[in-house]
Protein backbone atom coordinates (compact mmCIF):
# COMPACT_ATOMS: atom_id res chain seq x y z
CA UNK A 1 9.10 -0.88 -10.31
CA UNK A 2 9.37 0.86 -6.88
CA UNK A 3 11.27 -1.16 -4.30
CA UNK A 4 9.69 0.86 -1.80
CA UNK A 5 6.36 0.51 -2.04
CA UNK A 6 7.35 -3.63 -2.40
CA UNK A 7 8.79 -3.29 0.87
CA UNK A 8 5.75 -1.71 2.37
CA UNK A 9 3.42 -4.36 0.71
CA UNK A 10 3.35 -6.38 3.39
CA UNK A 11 2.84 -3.41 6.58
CA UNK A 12 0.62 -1.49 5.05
CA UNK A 13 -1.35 -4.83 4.05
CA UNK A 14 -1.53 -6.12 7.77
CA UNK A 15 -2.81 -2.69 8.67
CA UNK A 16 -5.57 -2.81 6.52
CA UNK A 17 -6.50 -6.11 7.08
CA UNK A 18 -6.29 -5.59 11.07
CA UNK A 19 -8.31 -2.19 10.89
CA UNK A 20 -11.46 -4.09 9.11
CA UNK A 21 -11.43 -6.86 10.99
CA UNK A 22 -11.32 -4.83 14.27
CA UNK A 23 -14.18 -2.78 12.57
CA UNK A 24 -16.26 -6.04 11.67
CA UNK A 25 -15.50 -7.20 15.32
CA UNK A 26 -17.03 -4.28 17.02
CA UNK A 27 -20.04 -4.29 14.45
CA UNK A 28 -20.66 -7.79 15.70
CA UNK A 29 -19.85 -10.18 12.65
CA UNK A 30 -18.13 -12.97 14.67
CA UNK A 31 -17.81 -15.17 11.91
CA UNK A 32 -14.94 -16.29 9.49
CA UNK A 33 -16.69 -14.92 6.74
CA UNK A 34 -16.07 -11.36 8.40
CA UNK A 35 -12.03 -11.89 8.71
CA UNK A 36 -11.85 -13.41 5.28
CA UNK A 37 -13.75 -10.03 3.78
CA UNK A 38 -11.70 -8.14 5.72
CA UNK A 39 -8.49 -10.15 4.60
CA UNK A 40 -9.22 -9.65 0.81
CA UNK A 41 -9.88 -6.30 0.98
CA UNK A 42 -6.52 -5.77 3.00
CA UNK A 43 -4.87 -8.12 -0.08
CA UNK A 44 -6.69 -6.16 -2.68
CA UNK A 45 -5.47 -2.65 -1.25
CA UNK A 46 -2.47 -3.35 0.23
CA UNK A 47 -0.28 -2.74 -2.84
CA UNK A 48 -2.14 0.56 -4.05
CA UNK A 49 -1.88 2.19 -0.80
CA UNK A 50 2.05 1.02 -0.05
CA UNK A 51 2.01 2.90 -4.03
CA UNK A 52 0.69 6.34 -2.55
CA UNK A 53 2.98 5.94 0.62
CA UNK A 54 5.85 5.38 -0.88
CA UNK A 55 4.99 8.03 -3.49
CA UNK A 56 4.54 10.66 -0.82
CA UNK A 57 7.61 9.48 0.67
CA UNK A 58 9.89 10.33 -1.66
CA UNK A 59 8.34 13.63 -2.65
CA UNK A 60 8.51 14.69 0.84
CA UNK A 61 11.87 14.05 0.94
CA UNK A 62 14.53 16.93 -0.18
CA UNK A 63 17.13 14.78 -0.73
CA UNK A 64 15.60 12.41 -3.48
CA UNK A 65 16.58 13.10 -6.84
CA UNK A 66 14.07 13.82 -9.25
CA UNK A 67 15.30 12.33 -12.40
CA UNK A 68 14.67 13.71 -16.09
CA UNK A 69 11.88 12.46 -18.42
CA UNK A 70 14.13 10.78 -20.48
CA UNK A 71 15.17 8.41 -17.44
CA UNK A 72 11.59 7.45 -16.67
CA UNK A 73 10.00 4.03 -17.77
CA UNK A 74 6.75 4.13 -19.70
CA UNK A 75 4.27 5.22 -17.41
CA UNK A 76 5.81 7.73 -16.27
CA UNK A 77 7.40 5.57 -13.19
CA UNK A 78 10.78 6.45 -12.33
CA UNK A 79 13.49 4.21 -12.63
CA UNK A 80 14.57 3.10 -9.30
């Protein structure tokens, strides 16, 4: 499991959410049907794209330790 992407759930979720529902807003759906669609597809894609930031994260960063394939989970996730 990677904490970090757990802990950017919730951000990257509220982004999301906010970005379609401005986008529905300015297309002219004033409606709660609109901000519902736009909050499940922020719920539905929140944790996949917390996944990729949090994965680019760490490879971007010199410093993180890049542990042997004998220390990874199945999967291929790292232990963290």
């Amino acid at each position: 499991m990677d904490r970090l992407s757990l802990l950017l759930t919730p951000m990257s979720g509220a982004v999301i959410t906010g970005a379609i529902v401005i986008v529905m807003f300015s297309l002219g759906f004033y409606s709660w049907t609109a901000i519902a669609i736009g909050v499940g597809i922020g719920c539905i894609l929140a944790w996949p794209a917390a996944y990729v930031v949090s994965r680019r994260i760490k490879e971007a960063d010199p410093r993180w330790s890049v542990r042997s394939r004998k220390e990874r989970l199945r999967g291929g996730l790292p232990e963290v």
